[in-house]
Every structure is written in structure tokens, then in C-alpha cells.
C-alpha atoms as a PDB file:
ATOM      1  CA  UNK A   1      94.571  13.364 -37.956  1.00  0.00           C
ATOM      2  CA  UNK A   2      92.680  15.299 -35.057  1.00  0.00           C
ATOM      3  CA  UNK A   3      89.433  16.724 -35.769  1.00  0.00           C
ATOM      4  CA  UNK A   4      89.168  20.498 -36.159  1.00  0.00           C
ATOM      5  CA  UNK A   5      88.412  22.664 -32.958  1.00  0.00           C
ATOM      6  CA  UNK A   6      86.904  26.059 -33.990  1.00  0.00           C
ATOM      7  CA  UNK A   7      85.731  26.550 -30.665  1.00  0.00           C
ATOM      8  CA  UNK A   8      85.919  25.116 -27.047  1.00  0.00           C
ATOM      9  CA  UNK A   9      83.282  25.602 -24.184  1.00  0.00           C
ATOM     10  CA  UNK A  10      84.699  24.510 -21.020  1.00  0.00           C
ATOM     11  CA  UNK A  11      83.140  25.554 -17.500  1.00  0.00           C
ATOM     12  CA  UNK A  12      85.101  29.332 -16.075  1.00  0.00           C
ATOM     13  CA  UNK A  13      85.285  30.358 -19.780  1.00  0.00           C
ATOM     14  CA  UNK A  14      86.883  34.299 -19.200  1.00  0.00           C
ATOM     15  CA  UNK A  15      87.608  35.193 -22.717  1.00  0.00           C
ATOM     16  CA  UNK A  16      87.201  34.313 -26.300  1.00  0.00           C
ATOM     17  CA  UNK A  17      90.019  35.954 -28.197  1.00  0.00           C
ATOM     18  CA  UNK A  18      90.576  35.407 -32.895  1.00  0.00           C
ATOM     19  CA  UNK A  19      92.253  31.952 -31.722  1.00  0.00           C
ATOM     20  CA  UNK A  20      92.485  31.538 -28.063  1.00  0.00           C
ATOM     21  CA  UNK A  21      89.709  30.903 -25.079  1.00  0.00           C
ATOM     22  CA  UNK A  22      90.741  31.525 -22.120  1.00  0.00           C
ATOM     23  CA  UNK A  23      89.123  29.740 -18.845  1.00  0.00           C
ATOM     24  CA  UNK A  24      90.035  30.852 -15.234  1.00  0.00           C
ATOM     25  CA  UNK A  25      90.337  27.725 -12.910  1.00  0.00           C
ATOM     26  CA  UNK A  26      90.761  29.355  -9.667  1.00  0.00           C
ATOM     27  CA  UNK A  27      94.267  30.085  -7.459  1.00  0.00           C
ATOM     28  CA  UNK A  28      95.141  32.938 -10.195  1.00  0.00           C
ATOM     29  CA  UNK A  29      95.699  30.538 -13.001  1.00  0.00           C
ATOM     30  CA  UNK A  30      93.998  30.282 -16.300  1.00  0.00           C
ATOM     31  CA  UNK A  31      93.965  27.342 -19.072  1.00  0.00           C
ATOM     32  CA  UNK A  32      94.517  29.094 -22.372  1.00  0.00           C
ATOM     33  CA  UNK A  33      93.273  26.869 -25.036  1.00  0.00           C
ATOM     34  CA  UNK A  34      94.691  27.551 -28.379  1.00  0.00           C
ATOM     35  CA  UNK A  35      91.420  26.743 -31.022  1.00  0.00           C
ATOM     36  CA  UNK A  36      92.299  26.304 -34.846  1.00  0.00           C
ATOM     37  CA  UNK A  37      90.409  29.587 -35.733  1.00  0.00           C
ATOM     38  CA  UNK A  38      92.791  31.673 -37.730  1.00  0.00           C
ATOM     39  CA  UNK A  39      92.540  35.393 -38.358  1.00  0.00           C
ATOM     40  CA  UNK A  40      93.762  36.956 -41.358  1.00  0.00           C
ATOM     41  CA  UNK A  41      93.794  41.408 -41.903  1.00  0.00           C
ATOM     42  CA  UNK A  42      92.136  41.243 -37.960  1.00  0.00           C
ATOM     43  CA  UNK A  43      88.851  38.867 -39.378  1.00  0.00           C
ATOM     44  CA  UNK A  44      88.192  35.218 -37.415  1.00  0.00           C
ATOM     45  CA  UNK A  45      87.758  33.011 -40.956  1.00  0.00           C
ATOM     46  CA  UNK A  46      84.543  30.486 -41.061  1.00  0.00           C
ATOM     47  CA  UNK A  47      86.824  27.614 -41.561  1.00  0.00           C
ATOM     48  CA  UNK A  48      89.404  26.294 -39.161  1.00  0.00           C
ATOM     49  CA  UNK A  49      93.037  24.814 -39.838  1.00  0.00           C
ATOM     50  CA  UNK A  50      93.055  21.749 -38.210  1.00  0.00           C
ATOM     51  CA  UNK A  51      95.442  21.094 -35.751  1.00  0.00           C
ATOM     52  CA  UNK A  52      96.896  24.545 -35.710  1.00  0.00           C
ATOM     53  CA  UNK A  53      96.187  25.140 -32.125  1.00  0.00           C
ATOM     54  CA  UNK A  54      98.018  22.154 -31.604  1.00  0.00           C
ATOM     55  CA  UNK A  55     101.164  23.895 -33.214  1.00  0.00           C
ATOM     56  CA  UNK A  56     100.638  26.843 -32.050  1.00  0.00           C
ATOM     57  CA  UNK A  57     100.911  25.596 -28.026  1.00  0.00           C
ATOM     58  CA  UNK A  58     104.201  23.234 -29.106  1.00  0.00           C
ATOM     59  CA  UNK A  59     105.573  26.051 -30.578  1.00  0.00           C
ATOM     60  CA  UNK A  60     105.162  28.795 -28.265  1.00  0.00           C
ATOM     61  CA  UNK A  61     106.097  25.969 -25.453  1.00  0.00           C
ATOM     62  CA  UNK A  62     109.310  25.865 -27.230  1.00  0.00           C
ATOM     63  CA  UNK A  63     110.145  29.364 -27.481  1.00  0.00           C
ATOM     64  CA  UNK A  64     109.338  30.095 -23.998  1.00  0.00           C
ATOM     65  CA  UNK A  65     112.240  27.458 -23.242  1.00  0.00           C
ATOM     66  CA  UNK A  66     114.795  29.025 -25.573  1.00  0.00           C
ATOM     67  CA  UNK A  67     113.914  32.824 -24.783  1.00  0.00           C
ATOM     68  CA  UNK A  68     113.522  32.169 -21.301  1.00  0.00           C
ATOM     69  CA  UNK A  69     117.252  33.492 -19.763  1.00  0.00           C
ATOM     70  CA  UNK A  70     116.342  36.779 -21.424  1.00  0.00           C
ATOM     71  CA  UNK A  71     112.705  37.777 -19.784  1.00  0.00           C
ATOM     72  CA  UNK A  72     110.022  35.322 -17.825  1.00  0.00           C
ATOM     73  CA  UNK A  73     106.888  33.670 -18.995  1.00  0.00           C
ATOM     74  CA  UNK A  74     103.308  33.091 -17.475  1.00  0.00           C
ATOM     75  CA  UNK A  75     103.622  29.516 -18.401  1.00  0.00           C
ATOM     76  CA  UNK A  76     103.344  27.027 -15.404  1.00  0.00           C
ATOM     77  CA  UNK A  77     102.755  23.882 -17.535  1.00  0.00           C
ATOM     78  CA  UNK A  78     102.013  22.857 -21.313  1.00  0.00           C
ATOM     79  CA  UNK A  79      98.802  20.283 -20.613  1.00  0.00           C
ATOM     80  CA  UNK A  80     100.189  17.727 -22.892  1.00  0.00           C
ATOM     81  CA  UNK A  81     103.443  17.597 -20.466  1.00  0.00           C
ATOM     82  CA  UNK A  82     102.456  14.978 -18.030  1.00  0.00           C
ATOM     83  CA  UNK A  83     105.710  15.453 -15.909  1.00  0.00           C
ATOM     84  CA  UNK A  84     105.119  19.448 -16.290  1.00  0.00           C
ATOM     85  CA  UNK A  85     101.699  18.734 -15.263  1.00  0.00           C
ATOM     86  CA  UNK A  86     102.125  16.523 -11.892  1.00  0.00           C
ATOM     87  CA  UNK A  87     102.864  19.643  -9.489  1.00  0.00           C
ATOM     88  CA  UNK A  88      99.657  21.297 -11.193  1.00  0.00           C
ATOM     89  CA  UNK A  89      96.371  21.173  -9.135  1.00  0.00           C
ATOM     90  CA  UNK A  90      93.483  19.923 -11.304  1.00  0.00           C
ATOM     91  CA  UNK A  91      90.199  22.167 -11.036  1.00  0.00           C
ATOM     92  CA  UNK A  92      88.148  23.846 -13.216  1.00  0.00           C
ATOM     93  CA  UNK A  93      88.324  23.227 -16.956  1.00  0.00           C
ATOM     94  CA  UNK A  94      91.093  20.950 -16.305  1.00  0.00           C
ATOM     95  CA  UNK A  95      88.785  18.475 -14.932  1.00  0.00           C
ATOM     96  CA  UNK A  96      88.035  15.694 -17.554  1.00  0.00           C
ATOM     97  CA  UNK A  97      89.512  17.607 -20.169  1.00  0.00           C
ATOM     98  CA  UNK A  98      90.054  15.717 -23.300  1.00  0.00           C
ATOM     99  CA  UNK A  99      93.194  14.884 -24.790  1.00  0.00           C
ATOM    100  CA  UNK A 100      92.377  17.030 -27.696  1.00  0.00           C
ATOM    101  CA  UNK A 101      91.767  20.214 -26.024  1.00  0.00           C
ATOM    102  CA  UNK A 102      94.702  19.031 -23.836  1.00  0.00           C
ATOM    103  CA  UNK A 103      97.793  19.542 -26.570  1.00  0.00           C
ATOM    104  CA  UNK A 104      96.595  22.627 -27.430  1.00  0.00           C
ATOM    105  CA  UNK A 105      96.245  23.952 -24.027  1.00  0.00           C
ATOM    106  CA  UNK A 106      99.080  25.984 -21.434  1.00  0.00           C
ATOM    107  CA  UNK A 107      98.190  26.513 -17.528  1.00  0.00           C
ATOM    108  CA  UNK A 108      99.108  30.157 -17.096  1.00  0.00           C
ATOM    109  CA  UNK A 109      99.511  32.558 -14.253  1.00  0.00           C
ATOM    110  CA  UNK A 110      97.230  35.597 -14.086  1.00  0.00           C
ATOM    111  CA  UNK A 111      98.869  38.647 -15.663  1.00  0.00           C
ATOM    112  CA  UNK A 112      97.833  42.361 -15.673  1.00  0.00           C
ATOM    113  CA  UNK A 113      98.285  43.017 -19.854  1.00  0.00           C
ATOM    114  CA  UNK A 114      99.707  46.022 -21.096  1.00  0.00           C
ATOM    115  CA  UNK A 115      97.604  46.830 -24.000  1.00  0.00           C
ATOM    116  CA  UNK A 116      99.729  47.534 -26.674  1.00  0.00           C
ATOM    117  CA  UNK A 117     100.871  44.963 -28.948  1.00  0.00           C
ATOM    118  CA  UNK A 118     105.340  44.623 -29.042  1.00  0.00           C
ATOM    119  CA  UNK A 119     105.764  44.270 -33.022  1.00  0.00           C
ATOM    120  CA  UNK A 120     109.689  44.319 -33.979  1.00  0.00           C
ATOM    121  CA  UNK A 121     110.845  44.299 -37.652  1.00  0.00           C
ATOM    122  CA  UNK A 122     114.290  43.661 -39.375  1.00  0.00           C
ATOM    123  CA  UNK A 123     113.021  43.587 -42.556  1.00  0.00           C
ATOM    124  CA  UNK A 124     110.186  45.529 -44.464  1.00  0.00           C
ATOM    125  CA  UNK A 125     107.529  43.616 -45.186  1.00  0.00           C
ATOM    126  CA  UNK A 126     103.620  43.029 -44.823  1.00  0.00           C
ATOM    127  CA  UNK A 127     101.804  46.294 -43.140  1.00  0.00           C
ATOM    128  CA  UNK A 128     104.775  48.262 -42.638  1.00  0.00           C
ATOM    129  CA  UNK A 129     105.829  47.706 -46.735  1.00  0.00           C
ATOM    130  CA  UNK A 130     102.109  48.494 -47.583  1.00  0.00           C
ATOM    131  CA  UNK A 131     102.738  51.806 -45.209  1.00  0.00           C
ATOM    132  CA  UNK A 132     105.866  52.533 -47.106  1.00  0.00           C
ATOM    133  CA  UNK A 133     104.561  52.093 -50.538  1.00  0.00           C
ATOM    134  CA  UNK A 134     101.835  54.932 -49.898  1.00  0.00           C
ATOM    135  CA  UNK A 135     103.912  57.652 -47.799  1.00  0.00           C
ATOM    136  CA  UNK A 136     107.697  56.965 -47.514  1.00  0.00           C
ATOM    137  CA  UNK A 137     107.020  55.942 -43.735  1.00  0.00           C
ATOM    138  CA  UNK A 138     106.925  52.885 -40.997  1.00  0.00           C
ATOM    139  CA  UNK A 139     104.928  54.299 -38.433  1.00  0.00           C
ATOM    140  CA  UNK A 140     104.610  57.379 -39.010  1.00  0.00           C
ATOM    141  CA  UNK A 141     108.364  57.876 -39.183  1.00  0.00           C
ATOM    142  CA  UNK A 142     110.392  58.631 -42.514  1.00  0.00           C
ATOM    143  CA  UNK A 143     112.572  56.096 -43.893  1.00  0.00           C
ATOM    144  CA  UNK A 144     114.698  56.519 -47.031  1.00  0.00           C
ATOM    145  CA  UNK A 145     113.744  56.935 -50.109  1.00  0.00           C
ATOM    146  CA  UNK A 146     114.539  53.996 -52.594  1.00  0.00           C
ATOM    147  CA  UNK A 147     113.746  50.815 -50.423  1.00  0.00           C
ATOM    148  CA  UNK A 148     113.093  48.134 -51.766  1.00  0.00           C
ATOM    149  CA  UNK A 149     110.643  45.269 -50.488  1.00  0.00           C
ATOM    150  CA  UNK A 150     111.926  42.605 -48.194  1.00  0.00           C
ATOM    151  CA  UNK A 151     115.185  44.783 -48.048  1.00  0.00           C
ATOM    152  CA  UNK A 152     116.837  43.889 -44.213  1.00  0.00           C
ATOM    153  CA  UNK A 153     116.999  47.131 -42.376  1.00  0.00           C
ATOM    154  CA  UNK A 154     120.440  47.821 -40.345  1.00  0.00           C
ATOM    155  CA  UNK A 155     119.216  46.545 -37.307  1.00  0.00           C
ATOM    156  CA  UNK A 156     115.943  45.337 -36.008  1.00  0.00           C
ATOM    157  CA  UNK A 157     113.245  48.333 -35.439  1.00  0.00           C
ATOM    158  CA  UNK A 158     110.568  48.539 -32.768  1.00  0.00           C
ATOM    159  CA  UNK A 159     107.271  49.103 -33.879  1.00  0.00           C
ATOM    160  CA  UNK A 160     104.279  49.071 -31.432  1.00  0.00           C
ATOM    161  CA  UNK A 161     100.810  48.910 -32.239  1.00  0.00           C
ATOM    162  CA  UNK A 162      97.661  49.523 -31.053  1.00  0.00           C
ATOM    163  CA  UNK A 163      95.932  46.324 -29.104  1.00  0.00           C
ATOM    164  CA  UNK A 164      92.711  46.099 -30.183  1.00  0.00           C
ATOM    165  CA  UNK A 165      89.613  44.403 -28.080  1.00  0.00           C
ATOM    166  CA  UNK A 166      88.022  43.917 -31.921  1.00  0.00           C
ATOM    167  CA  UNK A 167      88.557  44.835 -35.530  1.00  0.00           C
ATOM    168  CA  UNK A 168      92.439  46.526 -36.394  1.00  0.00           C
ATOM    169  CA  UNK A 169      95.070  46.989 -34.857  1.00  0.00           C
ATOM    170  CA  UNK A 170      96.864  50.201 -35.578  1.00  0.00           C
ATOM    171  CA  UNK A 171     100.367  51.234 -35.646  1.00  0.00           C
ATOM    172  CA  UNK A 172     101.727  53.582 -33.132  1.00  0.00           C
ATOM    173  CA  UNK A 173     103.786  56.482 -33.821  1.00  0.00           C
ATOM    174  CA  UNK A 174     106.666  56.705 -30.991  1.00  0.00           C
ATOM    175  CA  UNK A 175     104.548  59.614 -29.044  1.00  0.00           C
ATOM    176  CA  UNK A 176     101.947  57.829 -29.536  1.00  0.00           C
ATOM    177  CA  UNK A 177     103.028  54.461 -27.528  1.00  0.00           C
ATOM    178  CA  UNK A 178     104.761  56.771 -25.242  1.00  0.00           C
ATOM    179  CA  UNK A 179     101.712  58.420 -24.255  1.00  0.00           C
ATOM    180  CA  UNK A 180      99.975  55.041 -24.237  1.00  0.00           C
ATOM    181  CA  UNK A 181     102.352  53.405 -21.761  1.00  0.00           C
ATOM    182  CA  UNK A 182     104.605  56.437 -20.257  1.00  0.00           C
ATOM    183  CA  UNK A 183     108.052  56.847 -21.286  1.00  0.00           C
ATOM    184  CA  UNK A 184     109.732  54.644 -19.075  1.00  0.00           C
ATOM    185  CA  UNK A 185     107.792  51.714 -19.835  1.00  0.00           C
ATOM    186  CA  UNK A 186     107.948  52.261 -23.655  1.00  0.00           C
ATOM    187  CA  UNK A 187     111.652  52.607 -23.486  1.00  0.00           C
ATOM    188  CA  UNK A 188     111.750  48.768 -21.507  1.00  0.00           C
ATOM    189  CA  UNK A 189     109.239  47.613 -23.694  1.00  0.00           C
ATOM    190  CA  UNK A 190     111.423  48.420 -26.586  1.00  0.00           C
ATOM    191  CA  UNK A 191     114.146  46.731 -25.252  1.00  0.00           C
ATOM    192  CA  UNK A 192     112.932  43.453 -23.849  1.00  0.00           C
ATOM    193  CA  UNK A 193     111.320  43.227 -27.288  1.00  0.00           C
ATOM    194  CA  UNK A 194     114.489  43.765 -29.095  1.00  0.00           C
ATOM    195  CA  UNK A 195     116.519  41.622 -26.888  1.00  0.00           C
ATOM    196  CA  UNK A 196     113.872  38.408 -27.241  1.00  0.00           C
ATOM    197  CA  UNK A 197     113.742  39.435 -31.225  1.00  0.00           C
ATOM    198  CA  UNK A 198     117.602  39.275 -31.288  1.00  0.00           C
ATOM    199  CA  UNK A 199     117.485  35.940 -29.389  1.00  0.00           C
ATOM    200  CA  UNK A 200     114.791  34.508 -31.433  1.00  0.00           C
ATOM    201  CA  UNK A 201     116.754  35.832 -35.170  1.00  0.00           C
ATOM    202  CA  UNK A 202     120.303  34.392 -34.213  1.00  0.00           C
ATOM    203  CA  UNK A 203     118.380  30.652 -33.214  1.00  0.00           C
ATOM    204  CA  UNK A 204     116.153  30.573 -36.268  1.00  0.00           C
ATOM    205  CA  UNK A 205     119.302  31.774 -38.141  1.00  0.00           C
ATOM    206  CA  UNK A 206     121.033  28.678 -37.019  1.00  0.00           C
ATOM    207  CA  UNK A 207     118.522  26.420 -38.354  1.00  0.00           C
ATOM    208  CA  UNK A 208     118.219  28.362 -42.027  1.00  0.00           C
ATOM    209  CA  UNK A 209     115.171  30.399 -40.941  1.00  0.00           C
ATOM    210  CA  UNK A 210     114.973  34.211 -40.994  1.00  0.00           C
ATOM    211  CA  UNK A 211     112.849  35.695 -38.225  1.00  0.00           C
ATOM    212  CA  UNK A 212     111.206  38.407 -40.477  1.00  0.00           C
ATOM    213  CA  UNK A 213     109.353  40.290 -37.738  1.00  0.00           C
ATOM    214  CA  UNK A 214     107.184  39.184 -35.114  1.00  0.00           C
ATOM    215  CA  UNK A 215     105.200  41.109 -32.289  1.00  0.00           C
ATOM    216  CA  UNK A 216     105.283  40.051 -28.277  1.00  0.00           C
ATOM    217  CA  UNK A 217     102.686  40.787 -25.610  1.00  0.00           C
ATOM    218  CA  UNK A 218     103.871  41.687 -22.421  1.00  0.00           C
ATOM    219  CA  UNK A 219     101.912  41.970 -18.915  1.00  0.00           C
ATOM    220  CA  UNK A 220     103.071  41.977 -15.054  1.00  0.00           C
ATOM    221  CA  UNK A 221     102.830  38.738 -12.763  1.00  0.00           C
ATOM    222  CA  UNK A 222     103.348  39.643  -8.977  1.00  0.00           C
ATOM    223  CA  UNK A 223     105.128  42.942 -10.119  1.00  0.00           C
ATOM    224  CA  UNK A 224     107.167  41.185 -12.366  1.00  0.00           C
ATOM    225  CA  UNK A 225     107.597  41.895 -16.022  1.00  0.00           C
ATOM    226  CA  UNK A 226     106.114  38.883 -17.650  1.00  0.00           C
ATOM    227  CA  UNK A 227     105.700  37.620 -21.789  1.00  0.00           C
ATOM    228  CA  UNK A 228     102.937  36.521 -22.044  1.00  0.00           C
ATOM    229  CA  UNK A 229      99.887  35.002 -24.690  1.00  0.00           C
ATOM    230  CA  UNK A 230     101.628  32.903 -27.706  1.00  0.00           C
ATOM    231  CA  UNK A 231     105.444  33.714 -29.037  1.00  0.00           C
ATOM    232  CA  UNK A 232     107.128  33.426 -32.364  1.00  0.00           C
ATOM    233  CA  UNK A 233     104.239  31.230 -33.828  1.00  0.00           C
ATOM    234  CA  UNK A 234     103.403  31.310 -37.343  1.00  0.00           C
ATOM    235  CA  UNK A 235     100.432  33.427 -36.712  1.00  0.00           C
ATOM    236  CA  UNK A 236     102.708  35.908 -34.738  1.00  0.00           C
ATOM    237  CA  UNK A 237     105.340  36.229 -36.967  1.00  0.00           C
ATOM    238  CA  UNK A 238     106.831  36.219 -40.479  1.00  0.00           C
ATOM    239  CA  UNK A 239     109.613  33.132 -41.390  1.00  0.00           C
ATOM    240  CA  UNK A 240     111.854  32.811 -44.460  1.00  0.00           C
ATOM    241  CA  UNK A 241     114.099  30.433 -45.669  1.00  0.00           C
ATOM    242  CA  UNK A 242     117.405  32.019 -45.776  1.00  0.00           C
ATOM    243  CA  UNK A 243     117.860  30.654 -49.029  1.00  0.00           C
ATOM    244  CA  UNK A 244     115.073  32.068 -50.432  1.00  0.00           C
ATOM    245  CA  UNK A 245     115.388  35.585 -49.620  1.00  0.00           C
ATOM    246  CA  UNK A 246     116.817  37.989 -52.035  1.00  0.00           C
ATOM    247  CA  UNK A 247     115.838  42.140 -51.721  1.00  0.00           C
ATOM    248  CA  UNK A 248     112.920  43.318 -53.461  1.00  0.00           C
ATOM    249  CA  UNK A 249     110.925  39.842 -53.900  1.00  0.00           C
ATOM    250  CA  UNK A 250     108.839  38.231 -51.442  1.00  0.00           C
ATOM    251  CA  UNK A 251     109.899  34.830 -51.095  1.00  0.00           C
ATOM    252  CA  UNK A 252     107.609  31.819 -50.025  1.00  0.00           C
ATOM    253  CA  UNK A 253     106.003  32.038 -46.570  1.00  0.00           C
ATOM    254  CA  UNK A 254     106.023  29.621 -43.574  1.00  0.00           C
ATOM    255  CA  UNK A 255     103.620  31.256 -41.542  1.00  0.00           C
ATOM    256  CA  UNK A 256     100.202  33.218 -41.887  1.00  0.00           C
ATOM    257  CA  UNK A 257     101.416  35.125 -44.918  1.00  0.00           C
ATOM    258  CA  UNK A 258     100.628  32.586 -47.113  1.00  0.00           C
ATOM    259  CA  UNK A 259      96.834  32.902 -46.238  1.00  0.00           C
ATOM    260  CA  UNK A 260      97.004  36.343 -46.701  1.00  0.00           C
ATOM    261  CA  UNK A 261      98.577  36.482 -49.942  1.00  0.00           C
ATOM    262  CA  UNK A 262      94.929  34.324 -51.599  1.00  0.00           C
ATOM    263  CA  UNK A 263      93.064  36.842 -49.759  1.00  0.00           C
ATOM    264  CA  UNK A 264      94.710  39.612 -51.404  1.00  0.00           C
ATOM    265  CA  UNK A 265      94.187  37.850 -54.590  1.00  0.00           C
ATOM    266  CA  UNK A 266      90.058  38.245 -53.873  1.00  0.00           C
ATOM    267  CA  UNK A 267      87.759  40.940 -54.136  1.00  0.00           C
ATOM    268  CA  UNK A 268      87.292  41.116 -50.001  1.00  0.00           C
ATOM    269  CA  UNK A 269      87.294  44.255 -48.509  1.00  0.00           C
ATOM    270  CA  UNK A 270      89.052  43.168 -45.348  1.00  0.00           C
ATOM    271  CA  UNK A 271      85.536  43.185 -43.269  1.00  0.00           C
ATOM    272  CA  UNK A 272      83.653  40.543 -42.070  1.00  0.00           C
ATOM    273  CA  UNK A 273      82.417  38.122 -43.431  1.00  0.00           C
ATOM    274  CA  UNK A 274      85.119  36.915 -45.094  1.00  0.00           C
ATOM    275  CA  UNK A 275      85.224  34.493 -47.891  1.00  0.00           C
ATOM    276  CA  UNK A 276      85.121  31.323 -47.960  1.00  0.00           C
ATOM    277  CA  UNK A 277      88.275  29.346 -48.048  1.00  0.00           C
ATOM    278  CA  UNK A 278      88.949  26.375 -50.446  1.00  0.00           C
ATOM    279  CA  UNK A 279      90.042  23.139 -49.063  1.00  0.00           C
ATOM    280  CA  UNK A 280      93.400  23.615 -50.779  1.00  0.00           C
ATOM    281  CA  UNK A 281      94.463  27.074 -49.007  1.00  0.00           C
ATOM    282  CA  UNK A 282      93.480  25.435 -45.690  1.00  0.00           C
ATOM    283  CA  UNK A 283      95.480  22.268 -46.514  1.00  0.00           C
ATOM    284  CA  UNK A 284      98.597  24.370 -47.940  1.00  0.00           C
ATOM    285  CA  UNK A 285      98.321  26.903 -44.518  1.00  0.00           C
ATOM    286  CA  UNK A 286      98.372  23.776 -42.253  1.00  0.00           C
ATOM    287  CA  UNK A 287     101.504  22.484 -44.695  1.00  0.00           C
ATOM    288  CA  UNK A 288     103.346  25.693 -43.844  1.00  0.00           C
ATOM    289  CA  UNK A 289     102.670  25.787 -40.146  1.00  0.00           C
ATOM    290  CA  UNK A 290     103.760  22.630 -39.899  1.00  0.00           C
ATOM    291  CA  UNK A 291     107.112  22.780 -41.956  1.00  0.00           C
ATOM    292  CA  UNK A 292     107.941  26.396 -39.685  1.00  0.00           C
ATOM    293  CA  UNK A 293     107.795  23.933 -36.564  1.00  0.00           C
ATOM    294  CA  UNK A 294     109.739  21.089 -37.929  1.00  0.00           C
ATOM    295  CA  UNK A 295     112.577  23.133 -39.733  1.00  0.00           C
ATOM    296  CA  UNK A 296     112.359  25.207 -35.904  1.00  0.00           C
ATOM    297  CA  UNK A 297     112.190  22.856 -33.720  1.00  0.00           C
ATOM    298  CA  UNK A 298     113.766  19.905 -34.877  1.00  0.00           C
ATOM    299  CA  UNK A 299     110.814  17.804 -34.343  1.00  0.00           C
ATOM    300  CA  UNK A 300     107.817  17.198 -36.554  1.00  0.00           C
ATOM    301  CA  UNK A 301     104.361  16.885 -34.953  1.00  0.00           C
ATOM    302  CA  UNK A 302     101.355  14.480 -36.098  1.00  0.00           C
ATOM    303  CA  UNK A 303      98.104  15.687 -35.634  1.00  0.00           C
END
């Protein structure tokens, strides 16, 4: 199994995100280099889950491929794709890079980010549940009375939040985003997202995977609407089994969820530093990543 990489330091480093470093190496490209830091209620843990920036870069590498007829991608080339990688001139970080770093790492092209983070829902679950439970509202916005938890809502909702440089993101009301990113741009937004949700639902539906919710980051590449970052990973969105679910119980997770659900189970106050985590959770979390990708993908990665 690969060693754990909490953290990379590479020459051109541009940005250090909760799991991803980001390196520019020149002609308006970057290497984004997925780490196996994990982030749970906005808060980098102290231990890594080894090998999940492995599966987060297969994973998102796959998506782009099956969402790509609806909206483009920055991606030029996964790193661990040698024919992907034989057009791609080598500089910067990419120099000597190790075979490690390499399957957790994407060539990109330079985007200008819109900073607002693309969450869509078709169920009620995680923040938006908590936000019900307390007011009888999902961002700011009544629902009706009565839900229950995990109940499937009649179609999928958009539900933007704040993108946050540190600490929590916070959910936008629908003036709110509006006023963030203009109307015309929250009205595309909105249905790009929906269109790469719906997309994204009907294939994991196929395989006996619900697509709970998920959220997208978008950005422009030469004046082009781009997605960009990671998609549909475990640590960007919720999965069921279809089997599983039932209306008003939260069935197992195969994503980040899990993680969340022990830390909810502690006395932490959702502010750094966190608690430590036992070898067990970090085992379990790497279990659960890896079973989303297999039962998704078809394939099963060894790390």
C-alpha cells in the first residue's frame, strides 16, 4: 500500500487548499496534486487517509469523461496517463516527479474561479437537514412542514454557498448568490449545475448508487465556462446504495459522511484542533472511498 501524503512541496507551489496543492508550471497550466488530508465540518484533520488523493484524482478523472458532453473541464492530462501525458510539456513540478505524487496529480489549465461553491441536492440531508431541523428552511427558503430526513425532494434543488478562503462555508440565500455573481450568471450557474447533477444521478443510478447531493466549482478558461477543481468525489458529495435508502433514516455512507458521523459522536466543537482520529475510522473512511469508486467505476484501485 502507498505511504500517506499529508503534504507535497514541489518547486512553483501557488496554493495549499484542505486537500489539494496546487503548483503553477508555466504556459498557463498548473499540476493540482490531490494530498490525503481530509477535512471534515471545514477543519484539515492531523491524520491523513492514505491513498485518498489517489482516489480522489481517478475519480474525478472519470467523471470529467462521463460529464464531459454536458459542460468542459480544465483537465489537460491525469499524470498517471502516460498516453494522456505524451503531448504534455514537462517543466516545473513535473520534472522528476515521483510516481506517488504522480497518480494523484491532474495538469490543468489556468481558470479565473467564480467564488461561490455550486452545491445541488435531491434529497435532504447533512447541513441542509440540520438547517431544516432548527427553522423549517434550506437556505433560507421555506420548505414544508412534515419532512422527513433523507426524504427525495421532487426534483433536484440548487443550493449555492459561500466559498470560503478558510474556516465555513455558508449557505446562500437566492439574493444572496445573485448579488454575489449577478443574475445572469446565477441563473447559468444553476443550470449547468443541475444539468451535470442530472447526468451524474441517472449514471450512478445505473450502477445502484444514489447521487445524494454534491457541489461543483465552476471558473472561465479563455472566456469559456469551465468545471473545474475535483467532481463527484467522495469528499464532494453524498452516495447511497439504492437499496439502502428508505425516508426518514440515514442509511450507510460511501463517502465523507461516514467521518463525520464519529465526529458528531465527540465532544468537538467543530474548531480546530480537531481530535484525534483512531486507526479504525481512518481505515473504515479509506474502506468507503474505495468501495464508492469500485461500485462507480467499475474498476477497483490498489494503493
Amino acid at each position: 500500500m502507498t505511504d500517506a501524503i499529508f503534504e507535497t512541496n514541489l518547486p512553483g507551489l501557488l496554493y495549499r487548499g484542505k486537500v489539494r496543492d496546487t503548483y503553477d508550471i508555466g504556459d498557463d497550466r498548473l499540476l493540482m496534486v490531490a494530498s490525503d488530508r481530509i477535512s471534515a465540518f471545514d477543519v484539515v484533520m492531523d491524520q491523513p487517509i492514505p491513498g485518498k488523493g489517489i482516489i480522489l484524482t481517478q475519480m474525478s478523472s472519470f467523471w470529467f469523461d462521463i460529464i464531459g458532453h454536458v459542460i468542459p473541464n480544465h483537465v489537460i492530462a491525469t499524470v498517471s496517463d502516460e498516453s494522456a501525458m505524451a503531448n504534455v510539456e514537462i517543466t516545473g513540478a513535473l520534472i522528476d516527479l515521483s510516481p506517488e505524487i504522480a497518480r494523484r496529480s491532474m495538469v490543468i489549465k489556468k481558470a479565473e474561479r467564480l467564488d461561490i461553491e455550486c452545491v445541488v441536492r435531491n434529497y435532504i440531508a447533512g447541513s441542509a437537514w440540520a438547517e431544516y431541523e432548527e427553522s423549517g428552511t434550506m437556505n433560507g427558503q421555506l420548505l414544508p412542514p412534515g419532512m422527513k430526513a433523507t426524504e427525495r425532494f421532487s426534483e433536484p434543488v440548487f443550493t449555492p454557498s459561500t466559498k470560503a478562503a478558510s474556516g465555513h462555508d455558508m449557505p446562500l440565500t437566492n439574493k444572496e448568490a445573485k448579488n454575489l455573481v449577478g443574475d445572469e450568471m446565477h441563473r447559468v450557474l444553476e443550470e449547468k449545475s443541475l444539468e451535470v447533477f442530472q447526468a451524474a444521478h441517472d449514471y450512478a443510478g445505473e450502477r445502484g448508487m444514489i447521487l445524494v447531493d454534491t457541489k461543483f466549482e465552476f471558473g472561465f478558461v479563455d472566456g469559456e465556462l469551465t468545471i473545474i477543481d475535483e467532481v463527484l468525489t467522495p469528499d464532494s458529495s453524498r452516495y447511497w446504495d439504492v437499496n439502502d435508502w428508505s425516508s426518514g433514516s440515514f442509511p450507510p455512507a460511501f463517502d465523507k459522511q461516514f467521518l463525520r458521523e464519529w465526529l458528531l459522536g465527540t465532544d468537538w466543537n467543530r474548531e480546530p484542533p480537531p481530535p484525534t482520529l483512531p486507526d479504525e475510522i481512518i481505515e473504515q473512511t479509506q474502506a468507503r472511498y474505495l468501495e464508492s469508486y469500485r461500485r462507480l467505476s467499475g474498476k477497483s484501485l490498489i494503493l
